[in-house]
N, C-alpha and C. Protein backbone atom coordinates (compact mmCIF):
# COMPACT_ATOMS: atom_id res chain seq x y z
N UNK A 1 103.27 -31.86 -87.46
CA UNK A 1 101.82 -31.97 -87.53
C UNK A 1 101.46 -33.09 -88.50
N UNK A 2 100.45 -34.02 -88.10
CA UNK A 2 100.45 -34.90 -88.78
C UNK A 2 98.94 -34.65 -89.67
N UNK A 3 99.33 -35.24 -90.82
CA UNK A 3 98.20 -35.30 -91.69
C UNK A 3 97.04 -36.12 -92.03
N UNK A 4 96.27 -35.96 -92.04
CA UNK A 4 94.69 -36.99 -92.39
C UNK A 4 94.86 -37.15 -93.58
N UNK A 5 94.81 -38.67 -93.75
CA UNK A 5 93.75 -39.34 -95.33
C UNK A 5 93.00 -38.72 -95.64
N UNK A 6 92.39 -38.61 -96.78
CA UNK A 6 91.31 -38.33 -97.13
C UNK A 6 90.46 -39.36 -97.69
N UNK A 7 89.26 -39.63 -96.90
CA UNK A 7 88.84 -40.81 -97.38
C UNK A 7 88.43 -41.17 -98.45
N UNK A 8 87.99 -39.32 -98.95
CA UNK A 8 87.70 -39.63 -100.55
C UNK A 8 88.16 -39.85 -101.99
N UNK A 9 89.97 -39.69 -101.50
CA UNK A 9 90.70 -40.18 -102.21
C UNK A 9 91.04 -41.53 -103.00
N UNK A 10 89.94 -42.36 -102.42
CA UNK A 10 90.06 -43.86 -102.85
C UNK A 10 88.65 -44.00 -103.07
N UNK A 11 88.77 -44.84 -104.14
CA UNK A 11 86.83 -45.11 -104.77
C UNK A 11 86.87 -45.56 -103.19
N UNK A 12 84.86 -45.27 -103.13
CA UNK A 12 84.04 -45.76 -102.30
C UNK A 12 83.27 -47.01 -103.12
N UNK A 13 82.71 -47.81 -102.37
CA UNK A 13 81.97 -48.86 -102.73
C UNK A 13 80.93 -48.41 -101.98
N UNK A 14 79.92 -47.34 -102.25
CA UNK A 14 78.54 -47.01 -101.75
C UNK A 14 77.73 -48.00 -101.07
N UNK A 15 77.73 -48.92 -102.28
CA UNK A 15 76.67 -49.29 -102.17
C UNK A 15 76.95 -51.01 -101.51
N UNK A 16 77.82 -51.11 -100.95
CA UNK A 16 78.19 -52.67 -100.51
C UNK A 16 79.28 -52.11 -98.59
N UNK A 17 78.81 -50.85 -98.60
CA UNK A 17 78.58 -50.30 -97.04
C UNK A 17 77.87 -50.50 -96.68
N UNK A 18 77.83 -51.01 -95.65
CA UNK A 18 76.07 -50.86 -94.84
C UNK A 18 75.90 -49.52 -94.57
N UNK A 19 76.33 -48.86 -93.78
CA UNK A 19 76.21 -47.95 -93.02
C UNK A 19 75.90 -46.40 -94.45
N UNK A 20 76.37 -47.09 -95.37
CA UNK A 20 76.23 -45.61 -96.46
C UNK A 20 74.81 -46.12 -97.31
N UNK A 21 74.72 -47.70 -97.27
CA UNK A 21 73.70 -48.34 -98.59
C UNK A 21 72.72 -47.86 -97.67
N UNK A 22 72.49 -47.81 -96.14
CA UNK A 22 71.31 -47.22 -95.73
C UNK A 22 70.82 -45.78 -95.57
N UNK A 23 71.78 -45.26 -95.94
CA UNK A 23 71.93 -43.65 -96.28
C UNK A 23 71.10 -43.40 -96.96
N UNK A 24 71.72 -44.01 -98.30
CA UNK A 24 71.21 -43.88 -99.26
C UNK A 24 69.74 -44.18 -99.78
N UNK A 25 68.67 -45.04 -98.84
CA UNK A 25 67.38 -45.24 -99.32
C UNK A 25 66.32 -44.00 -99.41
N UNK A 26 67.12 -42.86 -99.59
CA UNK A 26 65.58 -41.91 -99.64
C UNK A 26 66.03 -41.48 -101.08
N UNK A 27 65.65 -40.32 -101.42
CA UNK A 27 65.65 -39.98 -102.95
C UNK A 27 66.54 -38.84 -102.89
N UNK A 28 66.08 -38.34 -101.35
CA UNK A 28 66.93 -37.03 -100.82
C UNK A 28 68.15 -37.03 -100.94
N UNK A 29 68.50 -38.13 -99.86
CA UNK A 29 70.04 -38.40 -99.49
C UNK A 29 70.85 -38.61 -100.67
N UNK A 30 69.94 -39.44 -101.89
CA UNK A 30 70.55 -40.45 -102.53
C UNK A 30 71.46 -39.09 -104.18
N UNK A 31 70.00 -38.04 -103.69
CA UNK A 31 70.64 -37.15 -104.91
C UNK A 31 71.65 -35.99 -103.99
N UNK A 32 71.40 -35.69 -103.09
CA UNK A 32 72.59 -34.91 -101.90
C UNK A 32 74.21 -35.91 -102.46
N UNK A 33 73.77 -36.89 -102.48
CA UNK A 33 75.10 -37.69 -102.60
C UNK A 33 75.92 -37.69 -103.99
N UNK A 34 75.29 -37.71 -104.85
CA UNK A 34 75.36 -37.56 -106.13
C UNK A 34 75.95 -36.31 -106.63
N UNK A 35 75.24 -35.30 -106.24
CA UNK A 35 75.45 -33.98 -106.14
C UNK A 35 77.06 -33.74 -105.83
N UNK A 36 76.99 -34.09 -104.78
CA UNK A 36 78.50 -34.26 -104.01
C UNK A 36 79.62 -35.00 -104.96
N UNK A 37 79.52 -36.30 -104.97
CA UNK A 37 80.15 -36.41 -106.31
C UNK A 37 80.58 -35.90 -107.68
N UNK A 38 79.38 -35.27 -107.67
CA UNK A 38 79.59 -34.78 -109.19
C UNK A 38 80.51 -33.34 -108.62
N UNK A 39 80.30 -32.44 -107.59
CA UNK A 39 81.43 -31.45 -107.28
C UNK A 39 82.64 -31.79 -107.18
N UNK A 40 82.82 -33.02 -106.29
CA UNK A 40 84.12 -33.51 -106.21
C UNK A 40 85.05 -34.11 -107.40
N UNK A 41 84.08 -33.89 -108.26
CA UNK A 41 85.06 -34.83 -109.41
C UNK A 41 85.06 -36.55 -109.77
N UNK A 42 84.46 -37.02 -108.85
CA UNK A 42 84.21 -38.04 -108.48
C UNK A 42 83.02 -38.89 -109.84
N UNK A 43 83.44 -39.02 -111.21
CA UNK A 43 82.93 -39.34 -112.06
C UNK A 43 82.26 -40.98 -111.81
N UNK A 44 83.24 -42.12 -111.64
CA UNK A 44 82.74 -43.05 -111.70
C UNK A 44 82.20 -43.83 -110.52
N UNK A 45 82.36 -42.68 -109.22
CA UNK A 45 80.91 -43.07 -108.14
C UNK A 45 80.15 -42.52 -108.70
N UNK A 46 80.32 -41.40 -108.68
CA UNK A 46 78.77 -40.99 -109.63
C UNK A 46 77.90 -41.33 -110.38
N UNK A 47 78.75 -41.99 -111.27
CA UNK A 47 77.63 -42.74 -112.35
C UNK A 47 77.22 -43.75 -112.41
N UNK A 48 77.95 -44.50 -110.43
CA UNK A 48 77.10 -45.73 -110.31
C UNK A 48 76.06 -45.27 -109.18
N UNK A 49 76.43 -43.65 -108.59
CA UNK A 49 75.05 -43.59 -107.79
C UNK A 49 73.58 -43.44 -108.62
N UNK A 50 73.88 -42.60 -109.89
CA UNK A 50 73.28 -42.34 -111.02
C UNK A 50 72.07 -43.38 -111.12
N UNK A 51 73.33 -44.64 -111.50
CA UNK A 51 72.52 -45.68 -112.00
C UNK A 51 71.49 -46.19 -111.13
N UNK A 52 72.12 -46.39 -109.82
CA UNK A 52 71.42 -46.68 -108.49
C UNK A 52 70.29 -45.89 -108.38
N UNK A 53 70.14 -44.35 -108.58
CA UNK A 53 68.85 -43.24 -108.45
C UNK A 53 67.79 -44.00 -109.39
N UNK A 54 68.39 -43.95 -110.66
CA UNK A 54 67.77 -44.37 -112.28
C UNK A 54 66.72 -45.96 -111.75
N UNK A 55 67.50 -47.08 -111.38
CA UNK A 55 66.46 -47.73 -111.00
C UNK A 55 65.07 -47.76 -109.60
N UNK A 56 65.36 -46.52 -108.80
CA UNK A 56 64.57 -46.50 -108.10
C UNK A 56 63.39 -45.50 -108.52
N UNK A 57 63.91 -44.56 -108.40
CA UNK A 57 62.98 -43.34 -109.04
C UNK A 57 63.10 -42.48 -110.52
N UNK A 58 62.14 -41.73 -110.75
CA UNK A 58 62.29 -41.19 -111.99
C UNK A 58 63.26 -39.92 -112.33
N UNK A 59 64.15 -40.02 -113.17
CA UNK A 59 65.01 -39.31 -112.92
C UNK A 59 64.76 -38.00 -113.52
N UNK A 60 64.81 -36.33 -112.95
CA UNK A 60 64.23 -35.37 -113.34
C UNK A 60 65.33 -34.54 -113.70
N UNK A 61 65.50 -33.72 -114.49
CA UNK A 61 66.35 -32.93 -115.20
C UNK A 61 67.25 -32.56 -114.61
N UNK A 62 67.43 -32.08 -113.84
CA UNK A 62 68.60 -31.67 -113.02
C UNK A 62 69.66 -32.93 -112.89
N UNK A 63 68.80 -34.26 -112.21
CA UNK A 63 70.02 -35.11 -112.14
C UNK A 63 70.36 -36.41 -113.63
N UNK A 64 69.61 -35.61 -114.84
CA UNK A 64 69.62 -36.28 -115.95
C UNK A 64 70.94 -35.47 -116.56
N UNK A 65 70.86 -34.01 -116.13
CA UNK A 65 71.87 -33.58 -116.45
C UNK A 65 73.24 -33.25 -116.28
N UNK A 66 73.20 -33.64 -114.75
CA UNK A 66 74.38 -34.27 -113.74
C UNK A 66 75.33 -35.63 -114.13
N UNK A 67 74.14 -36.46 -114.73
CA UNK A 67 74.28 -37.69 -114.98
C UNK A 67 75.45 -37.48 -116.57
N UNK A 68 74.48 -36.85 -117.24
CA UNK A 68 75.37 -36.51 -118.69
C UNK A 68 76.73 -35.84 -118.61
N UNK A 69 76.78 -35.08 -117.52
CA UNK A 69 78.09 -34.25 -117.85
C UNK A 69 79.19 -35.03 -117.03
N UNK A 70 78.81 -36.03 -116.01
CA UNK A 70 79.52 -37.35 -115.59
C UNK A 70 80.55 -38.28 -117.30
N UNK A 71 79.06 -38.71 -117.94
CA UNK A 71 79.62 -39.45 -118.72
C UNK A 71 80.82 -38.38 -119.88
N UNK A 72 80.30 -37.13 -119.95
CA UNK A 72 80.86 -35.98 -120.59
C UNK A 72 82.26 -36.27 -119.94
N UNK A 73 82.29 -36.31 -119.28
CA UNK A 73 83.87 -36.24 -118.18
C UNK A 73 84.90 -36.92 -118.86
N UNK A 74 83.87 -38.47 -118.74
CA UNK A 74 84.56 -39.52 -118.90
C UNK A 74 84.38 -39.91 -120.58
N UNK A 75 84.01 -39.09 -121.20
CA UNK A 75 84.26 -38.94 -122.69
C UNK A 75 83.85 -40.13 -123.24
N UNK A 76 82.37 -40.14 -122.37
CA UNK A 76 81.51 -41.34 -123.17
C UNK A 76 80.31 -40.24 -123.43
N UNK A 77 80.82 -39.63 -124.67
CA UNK A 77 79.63 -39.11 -125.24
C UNK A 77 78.68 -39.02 -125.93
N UNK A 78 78.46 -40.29 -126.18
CA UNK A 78 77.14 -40.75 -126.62
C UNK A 78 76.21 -40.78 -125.60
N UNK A 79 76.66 -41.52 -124.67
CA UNK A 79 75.56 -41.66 -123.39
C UNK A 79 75.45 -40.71 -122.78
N UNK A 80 76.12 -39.06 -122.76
CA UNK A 80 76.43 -37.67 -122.06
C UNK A 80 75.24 -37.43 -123.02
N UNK A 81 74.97 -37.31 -124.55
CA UNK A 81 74.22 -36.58 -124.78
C UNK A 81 72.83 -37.61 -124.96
N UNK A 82 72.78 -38.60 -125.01
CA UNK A 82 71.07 -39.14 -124.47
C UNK A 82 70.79 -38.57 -123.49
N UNK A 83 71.89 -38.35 -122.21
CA UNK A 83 71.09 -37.89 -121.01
C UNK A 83 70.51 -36.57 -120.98
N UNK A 84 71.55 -35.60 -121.70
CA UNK A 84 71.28 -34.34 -122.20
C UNK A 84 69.90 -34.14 -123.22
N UNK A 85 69.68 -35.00 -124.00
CA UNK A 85 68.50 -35.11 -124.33
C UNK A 85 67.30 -35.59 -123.45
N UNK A 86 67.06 -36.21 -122.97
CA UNK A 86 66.33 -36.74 -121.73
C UNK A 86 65.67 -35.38 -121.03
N UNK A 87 67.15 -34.84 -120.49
CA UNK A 87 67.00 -33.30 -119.70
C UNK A 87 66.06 -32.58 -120.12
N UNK A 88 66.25 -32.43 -121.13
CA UNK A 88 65.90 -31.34 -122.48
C UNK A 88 64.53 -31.91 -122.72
N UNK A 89 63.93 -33.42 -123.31
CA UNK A 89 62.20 -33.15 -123.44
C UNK A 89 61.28 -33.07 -122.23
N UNK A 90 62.22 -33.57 -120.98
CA UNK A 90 61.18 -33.03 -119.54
C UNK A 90 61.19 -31.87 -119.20
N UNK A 91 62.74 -30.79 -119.63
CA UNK A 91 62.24 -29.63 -119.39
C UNK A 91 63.07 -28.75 -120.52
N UNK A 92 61.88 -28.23 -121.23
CA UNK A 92 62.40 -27.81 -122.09
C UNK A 92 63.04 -26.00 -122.36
């Protein structure tokens, strides 16, 4: 029996797909995706979909705090707890 790749085993380049960069233009998709990442383990797509959310729309607690426990991962914790703060004065 033969076995499948997994495609998510190798970084994605999101955002230099066509077919995913147009996925990605709603706010919906864009945090569904993120989301996903952040289950999978998937730290440093994540924190460039992050960044990608961050310049379009305003980013609301839930994915401020998604965002932090990304950089938490990756034991950049300075920038884990700005975001964690962030979280914290929109909802307190």
């Amino acid at each position: 029996e033969q076995e499948f790749e997994n495609i998510f085993d190798s970084p994605i380049i999101f955002l230099d797909t066509p077919y995913l960069h147009e996925f990605l233009q709603t706010e919906s998709t864009l945090q569904l995706a993120t989301e996903y990442l952040v289950k999978a383990e998937r730290w440093d797509d994540a924190m460039i979909l992050f960044e990608y959310y961050k310049e379009r729309y305003q980013l609301n607690p839930s994915v401020l705090q998604k965002c932090g426990f990304c950089y938490q991962k990756k034991k950049l914790y300075g920038q884990a707890v700005n975001f964690y703060q962030q979280a914290n004065e929109l909802e307190p």
